[in-house]
PDB file of N, CA and C in Angstrom:
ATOM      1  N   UNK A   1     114.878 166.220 141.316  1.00  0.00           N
ATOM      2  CA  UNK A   1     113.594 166.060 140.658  1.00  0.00           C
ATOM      3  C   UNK A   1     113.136 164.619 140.828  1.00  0.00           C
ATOM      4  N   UNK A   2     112.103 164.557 141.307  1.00  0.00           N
ATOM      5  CA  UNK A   2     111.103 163.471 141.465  1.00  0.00           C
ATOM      6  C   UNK A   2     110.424 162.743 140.019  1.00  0.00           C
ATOM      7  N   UNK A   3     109.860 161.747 139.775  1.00  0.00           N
ATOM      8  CA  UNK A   3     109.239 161.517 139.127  1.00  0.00           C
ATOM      9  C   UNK A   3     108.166 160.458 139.736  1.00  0.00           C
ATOM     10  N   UNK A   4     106.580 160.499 139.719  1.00  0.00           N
ATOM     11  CA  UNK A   4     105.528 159.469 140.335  1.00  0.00           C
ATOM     12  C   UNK A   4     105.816 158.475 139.800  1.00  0.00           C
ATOM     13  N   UNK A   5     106.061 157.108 140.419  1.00  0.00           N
ATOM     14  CA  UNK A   5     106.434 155.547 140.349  1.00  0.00           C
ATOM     15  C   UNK A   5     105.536 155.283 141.301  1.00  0.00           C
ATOM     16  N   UNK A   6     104.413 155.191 142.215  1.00  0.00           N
ATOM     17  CA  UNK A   6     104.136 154.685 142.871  1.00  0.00           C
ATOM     18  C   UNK A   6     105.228 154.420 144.075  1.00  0.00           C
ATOM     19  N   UNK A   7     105.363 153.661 144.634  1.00  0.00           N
ATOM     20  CA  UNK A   7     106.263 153.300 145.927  1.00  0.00           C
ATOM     21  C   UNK A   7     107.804 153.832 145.527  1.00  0.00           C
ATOM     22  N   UNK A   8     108.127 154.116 144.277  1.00  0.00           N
ATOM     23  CA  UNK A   8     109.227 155.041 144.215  1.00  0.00           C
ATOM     24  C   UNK A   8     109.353 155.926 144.186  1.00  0.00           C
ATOM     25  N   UNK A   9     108.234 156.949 144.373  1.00  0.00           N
ATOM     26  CA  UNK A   9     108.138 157.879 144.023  1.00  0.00           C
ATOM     27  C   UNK A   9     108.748 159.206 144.810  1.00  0.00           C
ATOM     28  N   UNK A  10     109.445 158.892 145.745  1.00  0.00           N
ATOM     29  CA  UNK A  10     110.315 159.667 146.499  1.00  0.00           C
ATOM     30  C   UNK A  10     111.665 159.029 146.000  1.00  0.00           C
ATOM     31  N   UNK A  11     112.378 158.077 145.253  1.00  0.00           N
ATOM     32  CA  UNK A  11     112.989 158.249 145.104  1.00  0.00           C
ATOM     33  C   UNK A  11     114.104 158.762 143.484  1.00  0.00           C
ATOM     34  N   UNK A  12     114.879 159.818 143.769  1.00  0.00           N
ATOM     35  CA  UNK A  12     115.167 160.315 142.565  1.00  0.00           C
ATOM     36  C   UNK A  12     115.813 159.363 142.046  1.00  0.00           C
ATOM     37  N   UNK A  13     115.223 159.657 140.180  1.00  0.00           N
ATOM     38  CA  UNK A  13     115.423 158.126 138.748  1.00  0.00           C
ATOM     39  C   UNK A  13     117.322 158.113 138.495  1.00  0.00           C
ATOM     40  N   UNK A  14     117.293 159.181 139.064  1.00  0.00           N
ATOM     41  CA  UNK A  14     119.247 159.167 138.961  1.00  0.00           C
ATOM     42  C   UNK A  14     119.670 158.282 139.734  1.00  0.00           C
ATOM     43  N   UNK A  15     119.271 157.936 141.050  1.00  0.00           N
ATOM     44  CA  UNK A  15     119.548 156.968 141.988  1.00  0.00           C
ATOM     45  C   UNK A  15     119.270 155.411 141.726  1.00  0.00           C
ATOM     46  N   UNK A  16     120.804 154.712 141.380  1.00  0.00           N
ATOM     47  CA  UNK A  16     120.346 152.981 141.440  1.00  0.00           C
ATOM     48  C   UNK A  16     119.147 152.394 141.970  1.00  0.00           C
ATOM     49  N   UNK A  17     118.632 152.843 143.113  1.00  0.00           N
ATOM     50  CA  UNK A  17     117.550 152.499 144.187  1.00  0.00           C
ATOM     51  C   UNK A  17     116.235 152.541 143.079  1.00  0.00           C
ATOM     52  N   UNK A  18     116.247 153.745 142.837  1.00  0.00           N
ATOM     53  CA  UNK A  18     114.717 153.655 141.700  1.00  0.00           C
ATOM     54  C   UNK A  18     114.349 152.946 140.861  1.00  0.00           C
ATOM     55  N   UNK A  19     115.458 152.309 140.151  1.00  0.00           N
ATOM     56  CA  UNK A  19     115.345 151.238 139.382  1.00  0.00           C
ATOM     57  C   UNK A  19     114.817 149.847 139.588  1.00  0.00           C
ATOM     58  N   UNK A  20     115.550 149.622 141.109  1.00  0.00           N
ATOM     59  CA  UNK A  20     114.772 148.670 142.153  1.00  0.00           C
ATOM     60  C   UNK A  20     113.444 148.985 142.731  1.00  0.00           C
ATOM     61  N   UNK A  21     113.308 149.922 142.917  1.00  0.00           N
ATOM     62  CA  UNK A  21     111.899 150.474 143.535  1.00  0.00           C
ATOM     63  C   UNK A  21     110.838 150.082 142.917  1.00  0.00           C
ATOM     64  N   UNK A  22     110.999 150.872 141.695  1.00  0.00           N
ATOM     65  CA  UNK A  22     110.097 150.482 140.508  1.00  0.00           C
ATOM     66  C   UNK A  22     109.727 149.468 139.836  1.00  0.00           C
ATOM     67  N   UNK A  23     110.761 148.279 139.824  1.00  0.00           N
ATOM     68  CA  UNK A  23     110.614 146.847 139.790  1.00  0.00           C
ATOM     69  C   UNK A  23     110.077 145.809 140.907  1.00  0.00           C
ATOM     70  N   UNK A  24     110.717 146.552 141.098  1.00  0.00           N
ATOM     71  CA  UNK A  24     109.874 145.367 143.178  1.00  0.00           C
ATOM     72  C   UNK A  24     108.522 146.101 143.658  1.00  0.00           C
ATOM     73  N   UNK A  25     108.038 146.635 142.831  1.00  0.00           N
ATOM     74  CA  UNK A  25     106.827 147.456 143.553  1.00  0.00           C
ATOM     75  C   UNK A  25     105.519 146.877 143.436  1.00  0.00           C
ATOM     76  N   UNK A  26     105.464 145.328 143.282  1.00  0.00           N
ATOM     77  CA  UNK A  26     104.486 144.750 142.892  1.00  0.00           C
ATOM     78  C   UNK A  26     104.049 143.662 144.125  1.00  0.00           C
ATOM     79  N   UNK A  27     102.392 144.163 145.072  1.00  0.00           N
ATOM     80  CA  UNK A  27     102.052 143.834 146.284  1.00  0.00           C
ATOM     81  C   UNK A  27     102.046 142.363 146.030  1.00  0.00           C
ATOM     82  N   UNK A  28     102.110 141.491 145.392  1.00  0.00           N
ATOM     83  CA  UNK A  28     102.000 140.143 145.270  1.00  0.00           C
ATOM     84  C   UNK A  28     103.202 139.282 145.184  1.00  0.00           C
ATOM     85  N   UNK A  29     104.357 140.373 145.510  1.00  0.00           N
ATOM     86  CA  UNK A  29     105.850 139.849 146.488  1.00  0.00           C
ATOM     87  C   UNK A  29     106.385 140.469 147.238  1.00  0.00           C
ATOM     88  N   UNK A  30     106.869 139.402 147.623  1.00  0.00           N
ATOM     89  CA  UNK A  30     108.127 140.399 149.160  1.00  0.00           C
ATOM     90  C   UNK A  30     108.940 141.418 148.641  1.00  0.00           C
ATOM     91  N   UNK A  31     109.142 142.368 149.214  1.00  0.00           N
ATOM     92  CA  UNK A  31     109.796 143.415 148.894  1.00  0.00           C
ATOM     93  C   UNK A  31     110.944 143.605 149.487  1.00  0.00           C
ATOM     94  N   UNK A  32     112.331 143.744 148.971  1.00  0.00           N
ATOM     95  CA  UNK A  32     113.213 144.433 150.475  1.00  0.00           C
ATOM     96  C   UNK A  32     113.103 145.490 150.728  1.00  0.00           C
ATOM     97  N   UNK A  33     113.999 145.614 152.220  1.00  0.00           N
ATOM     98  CA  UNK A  33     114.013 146.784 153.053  1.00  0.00           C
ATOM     99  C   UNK A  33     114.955 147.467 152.397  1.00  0.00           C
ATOM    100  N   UNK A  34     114.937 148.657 152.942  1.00  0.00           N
ATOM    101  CA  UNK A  34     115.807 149.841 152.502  1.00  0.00           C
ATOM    102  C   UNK A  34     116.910 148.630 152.777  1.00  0.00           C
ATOM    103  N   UNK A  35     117.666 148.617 153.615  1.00  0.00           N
ATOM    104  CA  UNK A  35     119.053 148.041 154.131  1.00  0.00           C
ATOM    105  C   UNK A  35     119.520 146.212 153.071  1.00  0.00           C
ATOM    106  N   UNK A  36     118.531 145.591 152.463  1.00  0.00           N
ATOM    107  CA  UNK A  36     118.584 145.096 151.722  1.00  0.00           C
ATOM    108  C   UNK A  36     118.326 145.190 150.011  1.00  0.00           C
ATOM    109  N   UNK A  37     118.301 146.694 149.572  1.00  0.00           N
ATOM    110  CA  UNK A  37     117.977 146.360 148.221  1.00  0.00           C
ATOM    111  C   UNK A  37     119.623 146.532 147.789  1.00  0.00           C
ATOM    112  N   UNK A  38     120.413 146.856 148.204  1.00  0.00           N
ATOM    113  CA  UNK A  38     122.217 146.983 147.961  1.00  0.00           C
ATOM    114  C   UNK A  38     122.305 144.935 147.581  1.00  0.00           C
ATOM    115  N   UNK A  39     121.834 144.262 148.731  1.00  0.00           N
ATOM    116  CA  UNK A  39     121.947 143.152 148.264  1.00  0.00           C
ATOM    117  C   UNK A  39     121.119 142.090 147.324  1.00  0.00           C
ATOM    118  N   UNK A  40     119.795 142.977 147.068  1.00  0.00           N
ATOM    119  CA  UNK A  40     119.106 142.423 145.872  1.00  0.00           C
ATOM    120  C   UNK A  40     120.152 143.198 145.114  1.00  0.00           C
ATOM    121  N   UNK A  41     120.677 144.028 144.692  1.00  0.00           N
ATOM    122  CA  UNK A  41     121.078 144.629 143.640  1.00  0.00           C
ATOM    123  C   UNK A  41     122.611 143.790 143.498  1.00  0.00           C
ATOM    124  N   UNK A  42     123.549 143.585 144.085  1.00  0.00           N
ATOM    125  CA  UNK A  42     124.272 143.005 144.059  1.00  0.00           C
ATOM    126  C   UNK A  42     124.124 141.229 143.356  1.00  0.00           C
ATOM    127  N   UNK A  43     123.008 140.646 143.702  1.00  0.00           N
ATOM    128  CA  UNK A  43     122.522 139.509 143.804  1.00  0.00           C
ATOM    129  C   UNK A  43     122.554 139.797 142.069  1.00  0.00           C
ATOM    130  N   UNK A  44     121.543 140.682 141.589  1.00  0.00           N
ATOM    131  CA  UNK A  44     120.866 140.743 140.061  1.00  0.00           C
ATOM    132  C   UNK A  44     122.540 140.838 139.589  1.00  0.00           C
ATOM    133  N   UNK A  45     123.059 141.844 140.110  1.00  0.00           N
ATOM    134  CA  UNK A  45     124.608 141.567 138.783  1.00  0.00           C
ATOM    135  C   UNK A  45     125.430 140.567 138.842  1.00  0.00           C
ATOM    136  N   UNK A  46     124.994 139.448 139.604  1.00  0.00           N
ATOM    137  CA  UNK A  46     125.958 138.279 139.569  1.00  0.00           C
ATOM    138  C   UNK A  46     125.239 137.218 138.577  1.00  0.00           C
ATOM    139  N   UNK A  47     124.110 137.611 138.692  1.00  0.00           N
ATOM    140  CA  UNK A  47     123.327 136.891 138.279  1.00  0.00           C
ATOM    141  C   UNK A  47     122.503 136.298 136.967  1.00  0.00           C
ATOM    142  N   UNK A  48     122.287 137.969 136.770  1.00  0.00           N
ATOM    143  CA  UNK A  48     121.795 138.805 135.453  1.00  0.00           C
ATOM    144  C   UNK A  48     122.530 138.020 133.840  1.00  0.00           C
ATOM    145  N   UNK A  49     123.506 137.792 133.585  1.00  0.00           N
ATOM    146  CA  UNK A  49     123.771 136.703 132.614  1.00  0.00           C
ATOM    147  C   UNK A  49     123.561 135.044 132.273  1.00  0.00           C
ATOM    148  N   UNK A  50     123.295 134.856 133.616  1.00  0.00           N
ATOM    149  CA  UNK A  50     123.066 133.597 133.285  1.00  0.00           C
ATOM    150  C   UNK A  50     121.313 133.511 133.352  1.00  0.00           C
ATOM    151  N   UNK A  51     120.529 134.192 134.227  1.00  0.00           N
ATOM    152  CA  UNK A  51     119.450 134.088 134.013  1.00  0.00           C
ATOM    153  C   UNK A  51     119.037 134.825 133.020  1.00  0.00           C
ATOM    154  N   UNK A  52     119.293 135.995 132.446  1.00  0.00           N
ATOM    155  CA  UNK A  52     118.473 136.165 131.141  1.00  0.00           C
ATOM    156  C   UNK A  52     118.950 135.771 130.003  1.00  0.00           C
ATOM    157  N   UNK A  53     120.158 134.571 130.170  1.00  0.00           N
ATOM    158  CA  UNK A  53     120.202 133.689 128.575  1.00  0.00           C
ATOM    159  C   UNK A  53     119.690 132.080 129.120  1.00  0.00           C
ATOM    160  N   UNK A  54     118.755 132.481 129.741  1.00  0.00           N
ATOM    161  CA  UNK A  54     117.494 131.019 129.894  1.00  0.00           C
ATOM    162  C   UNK A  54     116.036 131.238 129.636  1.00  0.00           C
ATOM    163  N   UNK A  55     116.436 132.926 129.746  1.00  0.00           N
ATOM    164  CA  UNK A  55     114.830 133.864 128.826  1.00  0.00           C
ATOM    165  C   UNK A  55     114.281 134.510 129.900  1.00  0.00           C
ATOM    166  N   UNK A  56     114.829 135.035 130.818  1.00  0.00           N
ATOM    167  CA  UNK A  56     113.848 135.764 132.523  1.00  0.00           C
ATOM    168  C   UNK A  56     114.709 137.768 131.939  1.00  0.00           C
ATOM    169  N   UNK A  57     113.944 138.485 131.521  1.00  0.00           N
ATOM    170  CA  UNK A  57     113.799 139.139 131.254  1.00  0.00           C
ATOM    171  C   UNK A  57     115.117 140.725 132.819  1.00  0.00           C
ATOM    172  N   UNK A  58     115.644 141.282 132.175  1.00  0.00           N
ATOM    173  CA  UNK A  58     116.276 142.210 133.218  1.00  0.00           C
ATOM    174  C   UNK A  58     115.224 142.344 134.659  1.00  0.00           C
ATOM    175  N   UNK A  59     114.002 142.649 134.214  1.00  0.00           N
ATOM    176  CA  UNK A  59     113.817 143.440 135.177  1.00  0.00           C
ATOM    177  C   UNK A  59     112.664 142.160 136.019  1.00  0.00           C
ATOM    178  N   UNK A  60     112.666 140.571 135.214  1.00  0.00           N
ATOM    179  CA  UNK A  60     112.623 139.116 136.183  1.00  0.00           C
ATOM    180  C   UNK A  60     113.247 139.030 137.713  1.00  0.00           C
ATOM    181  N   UNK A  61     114.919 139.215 136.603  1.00  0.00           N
ATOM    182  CA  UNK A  61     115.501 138.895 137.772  1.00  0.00           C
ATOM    183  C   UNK A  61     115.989 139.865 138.618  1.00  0.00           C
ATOM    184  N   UNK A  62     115.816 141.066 138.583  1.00  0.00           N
ATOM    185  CA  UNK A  62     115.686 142.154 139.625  1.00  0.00           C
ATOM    186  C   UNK A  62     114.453 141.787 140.754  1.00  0.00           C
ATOM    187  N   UNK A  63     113.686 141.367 140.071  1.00  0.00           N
ATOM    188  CA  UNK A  63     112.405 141.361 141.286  1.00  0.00           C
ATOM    189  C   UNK A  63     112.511 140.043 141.751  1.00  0.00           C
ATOM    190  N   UNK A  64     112.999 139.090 141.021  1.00  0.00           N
ATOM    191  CA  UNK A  64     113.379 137.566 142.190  1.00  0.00           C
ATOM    192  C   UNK A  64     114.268 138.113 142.853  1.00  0.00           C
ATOM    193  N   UNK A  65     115.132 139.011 142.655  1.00  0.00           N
ATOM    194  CA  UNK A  65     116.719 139.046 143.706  1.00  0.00           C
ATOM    195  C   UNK A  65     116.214 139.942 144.858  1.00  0.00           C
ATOM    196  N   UNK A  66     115.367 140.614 144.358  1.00  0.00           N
ATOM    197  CA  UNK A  66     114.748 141.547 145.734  1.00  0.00           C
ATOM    198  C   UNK A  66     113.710 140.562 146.208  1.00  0.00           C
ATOM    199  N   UNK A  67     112.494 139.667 145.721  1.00  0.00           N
ATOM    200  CA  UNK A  67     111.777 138.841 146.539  1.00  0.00           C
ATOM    201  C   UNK A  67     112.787 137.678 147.443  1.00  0.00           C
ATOM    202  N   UNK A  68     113.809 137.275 146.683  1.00  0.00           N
ATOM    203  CA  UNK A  68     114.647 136.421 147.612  1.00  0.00           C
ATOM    204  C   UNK A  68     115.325 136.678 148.731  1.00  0.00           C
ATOM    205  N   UNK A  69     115.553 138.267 148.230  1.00  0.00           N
ATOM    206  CA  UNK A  69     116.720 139.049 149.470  1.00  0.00           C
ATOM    207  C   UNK A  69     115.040 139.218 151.017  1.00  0.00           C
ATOM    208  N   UNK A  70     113.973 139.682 150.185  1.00  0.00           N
ATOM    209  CA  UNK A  70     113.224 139.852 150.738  1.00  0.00           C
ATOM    210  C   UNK A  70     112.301 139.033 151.919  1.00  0.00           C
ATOM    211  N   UNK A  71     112.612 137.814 151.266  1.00  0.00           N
ATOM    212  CA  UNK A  71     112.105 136.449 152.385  1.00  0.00           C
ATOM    213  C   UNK A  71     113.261 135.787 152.983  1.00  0.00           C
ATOM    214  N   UNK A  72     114.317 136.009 152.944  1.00  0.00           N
ATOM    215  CA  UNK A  72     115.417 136.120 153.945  1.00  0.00           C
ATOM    216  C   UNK A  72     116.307 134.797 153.406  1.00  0.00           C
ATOM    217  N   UNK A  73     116.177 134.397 152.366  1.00  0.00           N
ATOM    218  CA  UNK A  73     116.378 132.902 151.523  1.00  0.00           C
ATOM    219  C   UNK A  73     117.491 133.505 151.739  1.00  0.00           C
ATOM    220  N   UNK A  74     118.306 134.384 151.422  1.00  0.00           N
ATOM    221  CA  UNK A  74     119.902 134.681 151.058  1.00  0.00           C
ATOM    222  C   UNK A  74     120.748 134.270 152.561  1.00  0.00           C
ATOM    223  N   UNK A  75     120.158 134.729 153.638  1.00  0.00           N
ATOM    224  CA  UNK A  75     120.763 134.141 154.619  1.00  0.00           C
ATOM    225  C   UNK A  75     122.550 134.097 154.557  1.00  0.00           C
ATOM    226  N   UNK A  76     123.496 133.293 155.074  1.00  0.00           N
ATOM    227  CA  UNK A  76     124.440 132.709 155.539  1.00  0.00           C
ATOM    228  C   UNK A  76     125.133 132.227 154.158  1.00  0.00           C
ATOM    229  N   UNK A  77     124.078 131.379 153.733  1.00  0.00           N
ATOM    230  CA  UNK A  77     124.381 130.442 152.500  1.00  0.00           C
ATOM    231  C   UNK A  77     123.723 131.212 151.219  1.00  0.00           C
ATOM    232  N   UNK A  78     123.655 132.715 151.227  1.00  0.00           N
ATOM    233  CA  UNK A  78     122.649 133.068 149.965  1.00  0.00           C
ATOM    234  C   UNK A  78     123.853 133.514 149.187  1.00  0.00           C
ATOM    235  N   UNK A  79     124.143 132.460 148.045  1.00  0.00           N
ATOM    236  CA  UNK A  79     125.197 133.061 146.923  1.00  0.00           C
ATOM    237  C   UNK A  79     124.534 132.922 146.040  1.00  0.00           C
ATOM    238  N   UNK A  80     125.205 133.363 145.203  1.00  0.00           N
ATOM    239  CA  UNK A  80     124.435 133.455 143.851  1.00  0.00           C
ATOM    240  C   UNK A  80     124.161 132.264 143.135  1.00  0.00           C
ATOM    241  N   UNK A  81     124.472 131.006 143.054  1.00  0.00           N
ATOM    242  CA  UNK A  81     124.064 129.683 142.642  1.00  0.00           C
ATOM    243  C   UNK A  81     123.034 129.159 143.577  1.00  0.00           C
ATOM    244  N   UNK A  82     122.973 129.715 144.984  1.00  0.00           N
ATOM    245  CA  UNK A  82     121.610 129.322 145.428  1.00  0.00           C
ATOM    246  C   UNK A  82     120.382 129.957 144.951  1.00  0.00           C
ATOM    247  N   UNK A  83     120.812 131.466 144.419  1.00  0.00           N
ATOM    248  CA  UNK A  83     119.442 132.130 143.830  1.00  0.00           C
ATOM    249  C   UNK A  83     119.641 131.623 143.030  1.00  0.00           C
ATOM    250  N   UNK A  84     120.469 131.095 142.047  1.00  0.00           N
ATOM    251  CA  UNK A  84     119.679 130.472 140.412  1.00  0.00           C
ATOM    252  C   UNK A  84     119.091 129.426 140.846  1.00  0.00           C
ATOM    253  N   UNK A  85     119.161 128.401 141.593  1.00  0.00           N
ATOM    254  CA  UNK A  85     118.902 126.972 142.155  1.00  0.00           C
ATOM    255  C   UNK A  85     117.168 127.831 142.072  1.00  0.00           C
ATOM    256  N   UNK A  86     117.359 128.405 143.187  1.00  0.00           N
ATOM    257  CA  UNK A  86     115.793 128.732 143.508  1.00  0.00           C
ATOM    258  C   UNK A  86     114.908 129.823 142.545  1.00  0.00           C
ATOM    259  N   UNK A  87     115.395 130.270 141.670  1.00  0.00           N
ATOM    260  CA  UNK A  87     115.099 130.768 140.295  1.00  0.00           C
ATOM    261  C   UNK A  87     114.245 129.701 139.528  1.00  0.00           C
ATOM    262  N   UNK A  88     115.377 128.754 139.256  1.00  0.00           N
ATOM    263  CA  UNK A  88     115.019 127.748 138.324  1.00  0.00           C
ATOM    264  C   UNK A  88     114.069 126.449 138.965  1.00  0.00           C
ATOM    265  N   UNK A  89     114.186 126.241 140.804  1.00  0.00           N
ATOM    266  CA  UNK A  89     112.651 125.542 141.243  1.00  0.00           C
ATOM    267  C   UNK A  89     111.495 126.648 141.061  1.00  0.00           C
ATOM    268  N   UNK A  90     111.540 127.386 141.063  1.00  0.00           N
ATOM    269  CA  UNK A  90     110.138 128.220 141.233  1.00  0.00           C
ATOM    270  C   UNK A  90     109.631 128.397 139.749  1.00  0.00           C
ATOM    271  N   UNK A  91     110.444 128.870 138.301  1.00  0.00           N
ATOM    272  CA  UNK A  91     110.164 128.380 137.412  1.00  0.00           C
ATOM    273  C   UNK A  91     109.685 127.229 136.750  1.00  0.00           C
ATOM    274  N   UNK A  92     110.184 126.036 137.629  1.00  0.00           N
ATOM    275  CA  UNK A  92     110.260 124.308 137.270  1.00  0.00           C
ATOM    276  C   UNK A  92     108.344 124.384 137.839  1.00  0.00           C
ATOM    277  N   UNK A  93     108.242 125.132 139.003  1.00  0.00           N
ATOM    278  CA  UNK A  93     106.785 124.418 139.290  1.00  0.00           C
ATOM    279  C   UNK A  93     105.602 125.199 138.968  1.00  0.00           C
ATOM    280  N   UNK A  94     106.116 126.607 137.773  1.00  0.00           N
ATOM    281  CA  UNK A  94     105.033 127.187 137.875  1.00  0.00           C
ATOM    282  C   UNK A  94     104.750 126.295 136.027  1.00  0.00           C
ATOM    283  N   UNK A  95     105.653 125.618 135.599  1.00  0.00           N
ATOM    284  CA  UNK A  95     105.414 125.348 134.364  1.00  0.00           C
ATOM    285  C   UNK A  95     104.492 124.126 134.738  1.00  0.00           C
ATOM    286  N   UNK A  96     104.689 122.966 135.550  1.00  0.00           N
ATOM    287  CA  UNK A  96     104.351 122.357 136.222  1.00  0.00           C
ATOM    288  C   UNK A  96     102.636 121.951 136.084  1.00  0.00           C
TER     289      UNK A  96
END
């Protein structure tokens, strides 16, 4: 069984993937590919404690870990202290 999500909407809500789908589905960021949301998703559970006790909400840092996985920042060197690094500049300059 399906449920309409917009860009998730083929995928079934039982499936980890939908959860990502439905969060990253917003045209005003990068999105990952099928073959990268395993590593946005991976990224958010390493992550997920330390950024939402600085106040970035679950489903924040789901969609930075998929916009980061998504613009290719994770690379070679993409561990998880480089996504908080770049979490916390992109926060630093929107307060700015």
């Amino acid at each position: 069984m399906t449920h309409e999500r917009g860009a998730g909407a083929d995928v079934d809500p039982g499936d980890p993937r939908s959860k990502m789908a439905s969060t990253t589905s917003d045209p005003g960021h990068p999105q990952p590919e099928a073959a990268e949301v395993e590593s946005a998703r991976l990224l958010f559970n390493e992550t997920r404690d330390r950024l939402t006790g600085e106040g970035l909400s679950d489903d924040d840092v789901r969609r930075l870990a998929g916009e980061y996985v998504a613009l290719d920042l994770a690379g070679d060197a993409g561990t998880a202290d480089s996504f908080v690094a770049w979490v916390r500049q992109r926060r630093g300059s929107r307060s700015s």
